[in-house]
Protein backbone atom coordinates (compact mmCIF):
# COMPACT_ATOMS: atom_id res chain seq x y z
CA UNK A 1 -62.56 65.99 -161.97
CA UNK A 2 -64.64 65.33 -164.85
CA UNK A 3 -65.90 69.05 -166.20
CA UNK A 4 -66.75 70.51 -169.58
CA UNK A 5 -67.72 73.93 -170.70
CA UNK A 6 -70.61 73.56 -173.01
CA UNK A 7 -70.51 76.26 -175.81
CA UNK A 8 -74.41 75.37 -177.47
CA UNK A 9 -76.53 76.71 -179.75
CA UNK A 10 -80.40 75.65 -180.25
CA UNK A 11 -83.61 76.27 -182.00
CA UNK A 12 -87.31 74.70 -182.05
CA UNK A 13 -88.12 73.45 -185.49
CA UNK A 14 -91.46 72.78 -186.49
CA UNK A 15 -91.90 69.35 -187.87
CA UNK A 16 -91.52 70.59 -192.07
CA UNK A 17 -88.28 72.53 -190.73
CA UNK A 18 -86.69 69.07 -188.92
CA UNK A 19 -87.55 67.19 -191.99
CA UNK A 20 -85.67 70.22 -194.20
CA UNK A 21 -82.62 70.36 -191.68
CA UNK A 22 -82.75 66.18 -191.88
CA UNK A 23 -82.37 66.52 -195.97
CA UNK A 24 -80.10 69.36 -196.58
CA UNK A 25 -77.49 67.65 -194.39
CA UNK A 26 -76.06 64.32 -194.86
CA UNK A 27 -78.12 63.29 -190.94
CA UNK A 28 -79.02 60.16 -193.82
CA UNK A 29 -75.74 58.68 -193.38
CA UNK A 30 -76.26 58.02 -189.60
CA UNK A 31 -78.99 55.70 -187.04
CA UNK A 32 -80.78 57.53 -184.30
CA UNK A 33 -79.92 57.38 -180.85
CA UNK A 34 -82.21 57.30 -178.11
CA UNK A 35 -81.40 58.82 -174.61
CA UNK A 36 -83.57 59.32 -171.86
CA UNK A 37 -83.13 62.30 -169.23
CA UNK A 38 -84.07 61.80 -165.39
CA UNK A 39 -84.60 65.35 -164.04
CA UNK A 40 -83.72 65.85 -160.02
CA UNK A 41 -84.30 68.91 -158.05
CA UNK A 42 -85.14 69.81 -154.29
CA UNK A 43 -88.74 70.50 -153.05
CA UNK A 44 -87.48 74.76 -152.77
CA UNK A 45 -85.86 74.29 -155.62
CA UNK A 46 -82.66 75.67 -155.31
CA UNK A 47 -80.84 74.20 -158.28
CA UNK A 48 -83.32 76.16 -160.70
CA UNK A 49 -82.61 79.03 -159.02
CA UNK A 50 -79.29 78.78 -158.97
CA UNK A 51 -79.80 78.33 -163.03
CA UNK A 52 -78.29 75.22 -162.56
CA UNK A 53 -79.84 71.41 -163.11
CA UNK A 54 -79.20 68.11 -162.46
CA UNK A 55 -79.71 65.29 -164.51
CA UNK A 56 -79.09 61.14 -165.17
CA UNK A 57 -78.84 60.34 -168.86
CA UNK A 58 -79.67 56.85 -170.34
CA UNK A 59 -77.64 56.77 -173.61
CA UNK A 60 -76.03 53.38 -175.28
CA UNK A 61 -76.43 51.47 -171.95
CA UNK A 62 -74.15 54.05 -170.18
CA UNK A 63 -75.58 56.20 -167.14
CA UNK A 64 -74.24 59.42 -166.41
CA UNK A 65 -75.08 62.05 -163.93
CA UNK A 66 -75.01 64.98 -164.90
CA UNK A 67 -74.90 68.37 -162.79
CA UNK A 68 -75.09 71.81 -165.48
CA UNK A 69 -74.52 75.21 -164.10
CA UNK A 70 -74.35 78.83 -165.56
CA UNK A 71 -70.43 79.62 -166.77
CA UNK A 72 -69.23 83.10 -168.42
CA UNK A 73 -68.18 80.47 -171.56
CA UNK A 74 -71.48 78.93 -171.58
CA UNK A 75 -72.26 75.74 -169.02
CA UNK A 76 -70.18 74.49 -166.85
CA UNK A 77 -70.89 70.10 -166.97
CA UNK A 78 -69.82 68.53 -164.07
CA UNK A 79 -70.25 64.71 -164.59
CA UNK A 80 -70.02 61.32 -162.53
CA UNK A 81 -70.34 57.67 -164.42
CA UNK A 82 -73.27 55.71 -162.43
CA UNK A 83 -74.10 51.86 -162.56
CA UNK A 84 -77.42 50.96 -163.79
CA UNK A 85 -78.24 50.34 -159.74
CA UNK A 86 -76.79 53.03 -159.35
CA UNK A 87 -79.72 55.31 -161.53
CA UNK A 88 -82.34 52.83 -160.48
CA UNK A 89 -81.57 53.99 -156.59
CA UNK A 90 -81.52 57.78 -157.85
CA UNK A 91 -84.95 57.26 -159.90
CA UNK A 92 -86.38 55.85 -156.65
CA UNK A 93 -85.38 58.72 -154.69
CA UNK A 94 -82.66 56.81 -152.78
CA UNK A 95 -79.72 58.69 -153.82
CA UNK A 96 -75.71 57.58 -153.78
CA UNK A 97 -73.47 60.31 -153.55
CA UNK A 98 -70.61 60.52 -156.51
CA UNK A 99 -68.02 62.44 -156.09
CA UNK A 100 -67.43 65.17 -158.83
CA UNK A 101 -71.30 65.65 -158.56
CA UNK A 102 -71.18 66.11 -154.28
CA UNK A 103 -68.28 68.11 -154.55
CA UNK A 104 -70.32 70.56 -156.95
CA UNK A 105 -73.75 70.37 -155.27
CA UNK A 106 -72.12 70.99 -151.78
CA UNK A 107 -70.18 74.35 -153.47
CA UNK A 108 -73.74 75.19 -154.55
CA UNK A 109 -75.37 74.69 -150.72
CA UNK A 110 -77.09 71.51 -152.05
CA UNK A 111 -77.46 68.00 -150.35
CA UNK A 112 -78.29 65.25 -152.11
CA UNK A 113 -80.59 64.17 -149.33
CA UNK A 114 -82.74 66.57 -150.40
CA UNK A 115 -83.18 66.02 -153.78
CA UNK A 116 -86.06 63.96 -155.42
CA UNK A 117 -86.84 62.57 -159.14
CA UNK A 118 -89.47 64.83 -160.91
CA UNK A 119 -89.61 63.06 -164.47
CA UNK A 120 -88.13 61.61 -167.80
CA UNK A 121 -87.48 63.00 -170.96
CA UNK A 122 -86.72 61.06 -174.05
CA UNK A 123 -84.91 62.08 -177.70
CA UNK A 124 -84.19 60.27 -180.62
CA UNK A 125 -81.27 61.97 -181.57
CA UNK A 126 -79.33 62.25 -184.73
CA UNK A 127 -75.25 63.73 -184.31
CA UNK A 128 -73.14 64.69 -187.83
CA UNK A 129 -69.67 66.66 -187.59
CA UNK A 130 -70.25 69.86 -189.84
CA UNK A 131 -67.82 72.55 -190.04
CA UNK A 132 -65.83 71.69 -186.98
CA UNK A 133 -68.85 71.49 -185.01
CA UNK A 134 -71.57 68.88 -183.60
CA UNK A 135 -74.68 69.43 -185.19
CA UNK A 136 -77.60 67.40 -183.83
CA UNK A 137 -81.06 67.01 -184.81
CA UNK A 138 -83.64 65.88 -181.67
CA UNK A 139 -86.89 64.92 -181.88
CA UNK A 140 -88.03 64.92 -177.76
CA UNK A 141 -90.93 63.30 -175.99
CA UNK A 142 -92.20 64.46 -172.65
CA UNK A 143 -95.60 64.36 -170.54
CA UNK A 144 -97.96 64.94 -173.44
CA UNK A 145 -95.48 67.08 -175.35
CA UNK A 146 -93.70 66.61 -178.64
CA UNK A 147 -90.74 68.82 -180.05
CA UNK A 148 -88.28 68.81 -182.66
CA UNK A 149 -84.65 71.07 -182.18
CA UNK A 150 -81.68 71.45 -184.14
CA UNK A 151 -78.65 71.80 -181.68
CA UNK A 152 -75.05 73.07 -182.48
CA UNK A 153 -71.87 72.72 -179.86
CA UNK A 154 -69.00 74.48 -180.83
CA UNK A 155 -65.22 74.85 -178.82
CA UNK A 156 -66.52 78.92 -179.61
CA UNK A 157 -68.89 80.82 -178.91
CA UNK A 158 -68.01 83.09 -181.99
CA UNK A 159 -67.72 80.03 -184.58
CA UNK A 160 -70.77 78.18 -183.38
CA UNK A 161 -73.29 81.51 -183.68
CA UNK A 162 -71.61 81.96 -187.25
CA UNK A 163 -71.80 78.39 -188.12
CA UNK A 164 -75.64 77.99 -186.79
CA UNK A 165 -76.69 81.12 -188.59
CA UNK A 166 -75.77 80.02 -191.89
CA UNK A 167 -77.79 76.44 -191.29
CA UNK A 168 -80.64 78.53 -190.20
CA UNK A 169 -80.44 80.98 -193.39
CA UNK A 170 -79.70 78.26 -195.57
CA UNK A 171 -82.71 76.55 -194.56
CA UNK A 172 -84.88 79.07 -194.09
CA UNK A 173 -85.40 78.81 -190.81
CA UNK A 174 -86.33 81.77 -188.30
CA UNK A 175 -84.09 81.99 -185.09
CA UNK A 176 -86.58 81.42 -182.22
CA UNK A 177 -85.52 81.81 -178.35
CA UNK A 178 -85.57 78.55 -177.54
CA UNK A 179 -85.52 77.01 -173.55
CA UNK A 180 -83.04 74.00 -172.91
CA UNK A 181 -84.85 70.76 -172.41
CA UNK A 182 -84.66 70.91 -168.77
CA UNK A 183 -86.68 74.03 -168.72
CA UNK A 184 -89.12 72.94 -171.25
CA UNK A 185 -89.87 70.13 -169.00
CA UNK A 186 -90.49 71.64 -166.23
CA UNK A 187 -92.99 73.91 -167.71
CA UNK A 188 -94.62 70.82 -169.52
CA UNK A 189 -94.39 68.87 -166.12
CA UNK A 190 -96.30 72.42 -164.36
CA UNK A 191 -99.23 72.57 -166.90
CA UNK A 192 -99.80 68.93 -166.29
CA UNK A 193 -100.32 69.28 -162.85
């Protein structure tokens, strides 16, 4: 089965802060990527309260589904490769079942029968190896919002909180609790309804 345990760290940067974070490290050297998110969840929905969410990401021509959920380590990533007819079926609420995805969402109590497409989300993103970690810079687009985050992944959760709170201090930047995408849309998708 195709599963990851994410180990991430995250912070919401003001625009000056992004454009700091964008010179003091060598993000220069490399092109952005876009990627669009497609967010599913039932009508109840179960998935957020379950702290889990599932999504479809759009990155280099490559579809993946996605299916996050809450892991001692940090999140558990449970993922299934879909064609691009594959994603168009799911965005028009006429899902195909995959099967590292079922096989997670039926643990869970889920069916995909009852799960509909709420929205996209779309980054330019910018990835650099630093210190044995992935540090990424995303500027996000979503409904009528705008935000800019500075993301670390680490294989620890003990390396990536010291290596993120040097790039914070260095930078001057204050640590802010700051919601994963998923959660920021849905509060952007709530106040636009």
């Amino acid at each position: 089965m195709s599963q990851e345990i994410e180990i991430e760290y995250k912070n919401l940067l003001t625009k000056d802060e992004y454009d700091r974070v964008h010179q003091l490290y060598p993000f220069e050297s490399v092109e952005f990527v876009e990627q669009t998110n497609y967010y599913f969840e039932s009508d109840d929905l179960k998935l957020r309260s379950l702290g889990a969410a599932l999504r479809i990401r759009k990155k280099n021509n490559q579809w993946t589904l996605t299916l996050k959920q809450p892991h001692p380590e940090g999140l558990l990533e449970t993922h299934d490769s879909l064609s691009e007819h594959e994603a168009d079926l799911w965005i028009q609420n006429r899902m195909v079942e995959k099967p590292n995805v079922g096989k997670q969402l039926d643990e869970l109590g889920v069916s995909v029968d009852d799960l509909k497409f709420l929205g996209s989300l779309t980054t330019r993103r910018k990835e650099i190896e630093y210190k044995d970690t992935l540090l990424v810079l995303d500027h996000s687009l979503y409904y009528d919002q705008e935000d800019f985050e500075l993301e670390l992944e680490a294989k620890s959760k003990e390396q990536g909180k010291n290596v993120f709170s040097q790039i914070l201090n260095q930078c001057n930047i204050p640590e802010r609790e700051t919601d994963n995408k998923i959660k920021r849309f849905y509060k952007a998708r709530q106040e636009s309804e």
